[in-house]
N, C-alpha and C. Protein backbone atom coordinates (compact mmCIF):
# COMPACT_ATOMS: atom_id res chain seq x y z
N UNK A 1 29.09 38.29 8.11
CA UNK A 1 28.06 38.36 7.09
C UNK A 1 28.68 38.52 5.71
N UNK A 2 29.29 39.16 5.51
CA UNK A 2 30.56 39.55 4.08
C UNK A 2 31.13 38.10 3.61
N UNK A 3 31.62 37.15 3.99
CA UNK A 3 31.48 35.92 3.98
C UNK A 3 30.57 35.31 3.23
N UNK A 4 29.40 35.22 4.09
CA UNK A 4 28.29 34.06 3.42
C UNK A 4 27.83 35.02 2.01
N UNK A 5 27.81 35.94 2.36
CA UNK A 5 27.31 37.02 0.81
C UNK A 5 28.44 36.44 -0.38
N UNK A 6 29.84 36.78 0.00
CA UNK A 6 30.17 36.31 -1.25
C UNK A 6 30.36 34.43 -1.84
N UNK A 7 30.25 33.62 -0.49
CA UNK A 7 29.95 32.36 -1.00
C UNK A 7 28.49 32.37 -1.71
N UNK A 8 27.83 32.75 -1.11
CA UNK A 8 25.78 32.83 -1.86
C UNK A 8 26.30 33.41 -3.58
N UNK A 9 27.13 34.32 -3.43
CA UNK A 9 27.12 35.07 -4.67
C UNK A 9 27.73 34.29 -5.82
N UNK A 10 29.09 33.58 -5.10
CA UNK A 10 29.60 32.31 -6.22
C UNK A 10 29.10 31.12 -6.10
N UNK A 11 28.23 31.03 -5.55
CA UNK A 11 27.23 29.52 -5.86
C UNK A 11 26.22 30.12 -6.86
N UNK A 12 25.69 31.07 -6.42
CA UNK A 12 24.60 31.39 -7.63
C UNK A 12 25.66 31.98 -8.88
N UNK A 13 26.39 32.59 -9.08
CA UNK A 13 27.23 32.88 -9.95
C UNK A 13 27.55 31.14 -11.29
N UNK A 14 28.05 30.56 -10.25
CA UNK A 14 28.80 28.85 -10.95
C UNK A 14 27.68 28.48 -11.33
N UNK A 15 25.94 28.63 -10.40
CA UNK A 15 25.01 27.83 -11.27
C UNK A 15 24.31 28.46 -12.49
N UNK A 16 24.39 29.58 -12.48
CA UNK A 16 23.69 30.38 -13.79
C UNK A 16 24.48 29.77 -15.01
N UNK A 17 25.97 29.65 -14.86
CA UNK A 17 27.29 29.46 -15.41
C UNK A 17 26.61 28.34 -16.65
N UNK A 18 25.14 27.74 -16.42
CA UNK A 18 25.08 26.12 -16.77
C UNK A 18 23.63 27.10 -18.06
N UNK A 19 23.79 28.34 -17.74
CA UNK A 19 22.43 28.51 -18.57
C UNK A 19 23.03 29.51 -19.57
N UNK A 20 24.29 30.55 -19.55
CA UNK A 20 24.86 30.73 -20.17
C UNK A 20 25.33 30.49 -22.05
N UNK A 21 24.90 31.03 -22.89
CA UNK A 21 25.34 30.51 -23.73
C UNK A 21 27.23 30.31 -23.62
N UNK A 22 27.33 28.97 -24.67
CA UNK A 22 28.49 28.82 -24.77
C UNK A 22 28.77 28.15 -26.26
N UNK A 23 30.29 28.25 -26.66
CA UNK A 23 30.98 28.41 -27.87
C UNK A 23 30.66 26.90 -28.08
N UNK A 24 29.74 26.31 -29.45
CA UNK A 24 29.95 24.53 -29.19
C UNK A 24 30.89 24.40 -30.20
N UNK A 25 31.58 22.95 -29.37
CA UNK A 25 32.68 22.35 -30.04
C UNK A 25 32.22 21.96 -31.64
N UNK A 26 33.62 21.88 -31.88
CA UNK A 26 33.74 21.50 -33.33
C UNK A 26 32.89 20.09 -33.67
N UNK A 27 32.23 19.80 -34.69
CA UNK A 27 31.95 18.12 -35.21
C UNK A 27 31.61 18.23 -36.31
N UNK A 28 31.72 16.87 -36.39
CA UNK A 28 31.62 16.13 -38.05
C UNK A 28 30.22 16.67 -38.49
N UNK A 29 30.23 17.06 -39.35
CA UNK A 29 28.59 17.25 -39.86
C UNK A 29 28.35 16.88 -41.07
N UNK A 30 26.64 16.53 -41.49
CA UNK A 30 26.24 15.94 -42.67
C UNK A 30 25.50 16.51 -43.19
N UNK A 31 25.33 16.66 -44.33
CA UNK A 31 24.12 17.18 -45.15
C UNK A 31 23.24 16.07 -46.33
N UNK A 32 22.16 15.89 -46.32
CA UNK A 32 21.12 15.29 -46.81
C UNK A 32 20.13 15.93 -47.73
N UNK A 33 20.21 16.01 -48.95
CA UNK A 33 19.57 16.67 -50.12
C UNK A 33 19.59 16.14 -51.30
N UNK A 34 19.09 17.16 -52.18
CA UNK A 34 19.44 16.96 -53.86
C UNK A 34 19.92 17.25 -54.85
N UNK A 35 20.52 16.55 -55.49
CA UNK A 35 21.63 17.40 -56.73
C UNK A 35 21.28 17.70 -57.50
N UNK A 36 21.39 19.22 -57.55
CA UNK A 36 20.70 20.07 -58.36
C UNK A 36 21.67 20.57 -59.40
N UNK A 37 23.02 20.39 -59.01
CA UNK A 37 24.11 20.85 -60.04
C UNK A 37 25.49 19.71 -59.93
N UNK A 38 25.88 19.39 -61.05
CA UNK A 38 26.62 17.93 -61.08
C UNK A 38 27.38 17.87 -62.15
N UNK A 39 28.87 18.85 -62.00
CA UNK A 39 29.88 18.05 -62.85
C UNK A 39 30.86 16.93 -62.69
N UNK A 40 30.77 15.83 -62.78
CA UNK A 40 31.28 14.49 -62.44
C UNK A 40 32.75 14.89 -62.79
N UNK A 41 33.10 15.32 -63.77
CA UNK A 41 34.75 15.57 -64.28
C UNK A 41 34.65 16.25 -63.97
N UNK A 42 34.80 17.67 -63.26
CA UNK A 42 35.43 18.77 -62.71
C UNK A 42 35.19 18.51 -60.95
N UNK A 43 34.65 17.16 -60.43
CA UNK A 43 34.89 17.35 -59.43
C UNK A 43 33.65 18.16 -58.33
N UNK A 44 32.31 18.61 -58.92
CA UNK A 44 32.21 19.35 -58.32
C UNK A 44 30.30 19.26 -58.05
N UNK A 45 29.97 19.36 -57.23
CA UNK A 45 28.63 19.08 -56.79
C UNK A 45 27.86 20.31 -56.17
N UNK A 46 25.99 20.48 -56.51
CA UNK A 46 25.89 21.57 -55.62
C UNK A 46 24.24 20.74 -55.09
N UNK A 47 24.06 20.77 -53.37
CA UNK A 47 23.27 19.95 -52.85
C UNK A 47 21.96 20.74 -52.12
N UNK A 48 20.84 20.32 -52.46
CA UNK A 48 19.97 21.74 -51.61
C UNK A 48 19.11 20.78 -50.85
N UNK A 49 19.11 21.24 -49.81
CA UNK A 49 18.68 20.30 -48.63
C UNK A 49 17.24 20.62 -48.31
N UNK A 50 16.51 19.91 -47.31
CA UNK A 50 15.44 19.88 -47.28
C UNK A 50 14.88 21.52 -46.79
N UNK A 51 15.75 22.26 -45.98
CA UNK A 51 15.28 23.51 -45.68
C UNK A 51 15.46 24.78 -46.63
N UNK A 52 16.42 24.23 -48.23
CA UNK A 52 15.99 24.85 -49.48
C UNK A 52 17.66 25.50 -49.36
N UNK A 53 18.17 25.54 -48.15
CA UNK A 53 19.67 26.05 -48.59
C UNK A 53 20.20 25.11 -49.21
N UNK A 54 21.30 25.56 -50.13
CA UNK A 54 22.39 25.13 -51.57
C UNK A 54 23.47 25.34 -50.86
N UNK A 55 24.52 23.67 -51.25
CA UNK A 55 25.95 23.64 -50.36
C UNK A 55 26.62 23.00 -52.03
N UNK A 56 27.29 23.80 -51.62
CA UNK A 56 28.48 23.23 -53.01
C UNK A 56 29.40 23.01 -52.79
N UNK A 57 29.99 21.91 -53.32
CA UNK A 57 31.22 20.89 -53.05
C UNK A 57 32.14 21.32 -53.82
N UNK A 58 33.31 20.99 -53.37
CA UNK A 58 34.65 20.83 -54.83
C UNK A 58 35.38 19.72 -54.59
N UNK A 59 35.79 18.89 -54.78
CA UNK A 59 36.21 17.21 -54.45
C UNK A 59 37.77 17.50 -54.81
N UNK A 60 38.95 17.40 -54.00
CA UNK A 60 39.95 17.68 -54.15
C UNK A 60 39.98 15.78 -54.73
N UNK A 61 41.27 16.35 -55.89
CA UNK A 61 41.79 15.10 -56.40
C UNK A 61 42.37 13.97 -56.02
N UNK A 62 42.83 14.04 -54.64
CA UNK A 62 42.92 12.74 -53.90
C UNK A 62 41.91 12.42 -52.96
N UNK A 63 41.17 12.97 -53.01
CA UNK A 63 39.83 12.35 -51.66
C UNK A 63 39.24 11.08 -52.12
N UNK A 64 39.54 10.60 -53.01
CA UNK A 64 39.13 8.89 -53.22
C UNK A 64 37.40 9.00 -53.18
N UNK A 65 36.86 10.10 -54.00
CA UNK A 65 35.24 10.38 -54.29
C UNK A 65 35.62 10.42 -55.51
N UNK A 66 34.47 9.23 -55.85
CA UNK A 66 33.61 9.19 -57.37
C UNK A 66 32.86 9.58 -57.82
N UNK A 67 31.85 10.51 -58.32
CA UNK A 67 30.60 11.81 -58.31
C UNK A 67 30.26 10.75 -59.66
N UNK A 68 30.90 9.30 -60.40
CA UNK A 68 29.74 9.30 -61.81
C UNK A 68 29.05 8.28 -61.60
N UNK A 69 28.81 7.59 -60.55
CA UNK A 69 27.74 7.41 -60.51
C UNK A 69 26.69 7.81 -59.94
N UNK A 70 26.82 9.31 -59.90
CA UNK A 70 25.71 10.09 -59.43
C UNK A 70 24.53 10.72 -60.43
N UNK A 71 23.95 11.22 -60.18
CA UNK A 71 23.26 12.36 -61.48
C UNK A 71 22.85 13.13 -60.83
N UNK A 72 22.29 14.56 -61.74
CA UNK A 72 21.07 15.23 -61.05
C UNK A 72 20.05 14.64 -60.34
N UNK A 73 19.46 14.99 -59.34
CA UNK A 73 18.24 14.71 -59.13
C UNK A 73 18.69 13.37 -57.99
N UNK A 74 19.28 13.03 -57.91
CA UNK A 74 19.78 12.03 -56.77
C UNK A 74 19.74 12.53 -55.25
N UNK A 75 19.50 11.69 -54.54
CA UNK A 75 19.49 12.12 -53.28
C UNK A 75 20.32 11.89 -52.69
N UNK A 76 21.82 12.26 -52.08
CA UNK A 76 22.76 11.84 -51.03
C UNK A 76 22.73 12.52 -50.12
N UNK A 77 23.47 12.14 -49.04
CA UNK A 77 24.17 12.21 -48.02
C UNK A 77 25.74 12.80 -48.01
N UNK A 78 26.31 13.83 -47.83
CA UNK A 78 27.67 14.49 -47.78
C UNK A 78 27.64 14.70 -46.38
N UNK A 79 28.83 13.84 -46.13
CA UNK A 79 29.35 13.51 -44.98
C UNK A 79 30.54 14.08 -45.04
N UNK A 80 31.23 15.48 -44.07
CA UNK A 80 32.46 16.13 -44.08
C UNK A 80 32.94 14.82 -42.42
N UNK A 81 34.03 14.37 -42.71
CA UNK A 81 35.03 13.50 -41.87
C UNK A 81 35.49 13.93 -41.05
N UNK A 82 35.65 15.56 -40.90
CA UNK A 82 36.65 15.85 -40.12
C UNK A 82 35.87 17.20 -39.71
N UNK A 83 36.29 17.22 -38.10
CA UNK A 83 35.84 18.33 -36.95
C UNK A 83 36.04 20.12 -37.89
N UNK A 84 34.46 20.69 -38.21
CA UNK A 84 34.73 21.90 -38.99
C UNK A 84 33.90 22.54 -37.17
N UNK A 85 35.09 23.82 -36.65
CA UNK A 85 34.21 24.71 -35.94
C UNK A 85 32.86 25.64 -36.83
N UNK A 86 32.26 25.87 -35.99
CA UNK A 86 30.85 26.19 -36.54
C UNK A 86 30.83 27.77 -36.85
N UNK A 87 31.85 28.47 -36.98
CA UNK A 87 32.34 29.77 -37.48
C UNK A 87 32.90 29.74 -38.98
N UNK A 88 33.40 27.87 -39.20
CA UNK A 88 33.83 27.70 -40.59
C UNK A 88 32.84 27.04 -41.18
N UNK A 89 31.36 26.35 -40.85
CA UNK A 89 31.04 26.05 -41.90
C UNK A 89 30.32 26.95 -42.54
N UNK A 90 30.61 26.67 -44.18
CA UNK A 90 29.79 27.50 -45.23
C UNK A 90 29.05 26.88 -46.09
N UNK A 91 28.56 27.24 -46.83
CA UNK A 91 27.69 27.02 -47.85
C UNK A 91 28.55 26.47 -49.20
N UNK A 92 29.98 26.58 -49.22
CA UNK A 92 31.37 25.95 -49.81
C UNK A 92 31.92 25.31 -49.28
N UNK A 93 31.92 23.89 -50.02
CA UNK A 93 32.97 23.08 -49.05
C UNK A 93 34.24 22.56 -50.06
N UNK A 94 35.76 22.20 -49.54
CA UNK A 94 36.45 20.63 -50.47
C UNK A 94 35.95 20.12 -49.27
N UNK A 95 35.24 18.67 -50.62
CA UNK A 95 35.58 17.60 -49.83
C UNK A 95 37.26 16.82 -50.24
N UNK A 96 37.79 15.84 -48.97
CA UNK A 96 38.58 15.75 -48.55
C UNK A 96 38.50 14.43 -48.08
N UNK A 97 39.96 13.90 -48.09
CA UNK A 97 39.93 11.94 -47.75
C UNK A 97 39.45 12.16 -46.39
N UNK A 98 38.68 10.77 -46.61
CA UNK A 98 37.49 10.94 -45.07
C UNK A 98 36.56 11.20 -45.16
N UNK A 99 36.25 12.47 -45.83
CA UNK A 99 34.72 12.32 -46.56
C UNK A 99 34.15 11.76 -47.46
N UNK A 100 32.73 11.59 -47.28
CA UNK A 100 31.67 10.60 -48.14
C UNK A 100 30.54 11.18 -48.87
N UNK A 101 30.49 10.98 -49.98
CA UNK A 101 29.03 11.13 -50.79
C UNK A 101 28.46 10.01 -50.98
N UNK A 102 27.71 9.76 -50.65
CA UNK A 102 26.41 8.54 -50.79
C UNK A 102 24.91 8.88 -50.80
N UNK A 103 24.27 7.67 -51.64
CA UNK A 103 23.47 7.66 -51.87
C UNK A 103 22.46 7.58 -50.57
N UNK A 104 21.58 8.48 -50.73
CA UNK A 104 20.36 8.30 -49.48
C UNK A 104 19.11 8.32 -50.38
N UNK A 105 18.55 7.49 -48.55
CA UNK A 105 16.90 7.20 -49.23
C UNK A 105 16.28 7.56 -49.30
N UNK A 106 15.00 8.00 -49.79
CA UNK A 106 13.78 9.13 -49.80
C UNK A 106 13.04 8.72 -48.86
């Protein structure tokens, strides 16, 4: 009997295993809003998205991003390129070669 108890116990054990929270992997993530703050020469953008949080950019000098043909009041898309775990993203970002600012549609 000691047997089947502890197989019963690690079958139900391995299937709970699936309801468990768990740590999710790293990915690319995007944000979709409006520019509410926009210095084209310093590099630096701040975006407030549809749920009213503000993400501010800093565009490192080789990331091959152009911010003048942007303005206030524009709607893009900031696309980070590269895998951020979800403990690092903030409300501050550099963007970085690989990432994209573009224009989105209303």
């Amino acid at each position: 009997m000691g047997p089947r108890i502890s197989v019963a116990f690690l079958v139900a054990a391995f299937a709970m295993g699936g309801f468990l929270p768990r740590v999710a992997a790293a990915e690319e993530r995007t944000v979709v809003g409006t520019i509410v703050r926009l210095d084209s020469a310093g590099g630096e953008l701040v975006v407030r998205d549809a749920a009213g949080a503000s993400w501010s950019y800093k565009v490192d000098a080789d990331a091959g991003i152009d911010l003048s043909g942007f303005r206030q009041g524009d709607r893009v898309k900031v696309s980070i390129g590269r895998a951020t775990p979800l403990n690092m993203i903030t409300a501050a970002d550099r963007l970085r070669k690989g990432d994209r600012v573009e224009k989105a549609p209303y």
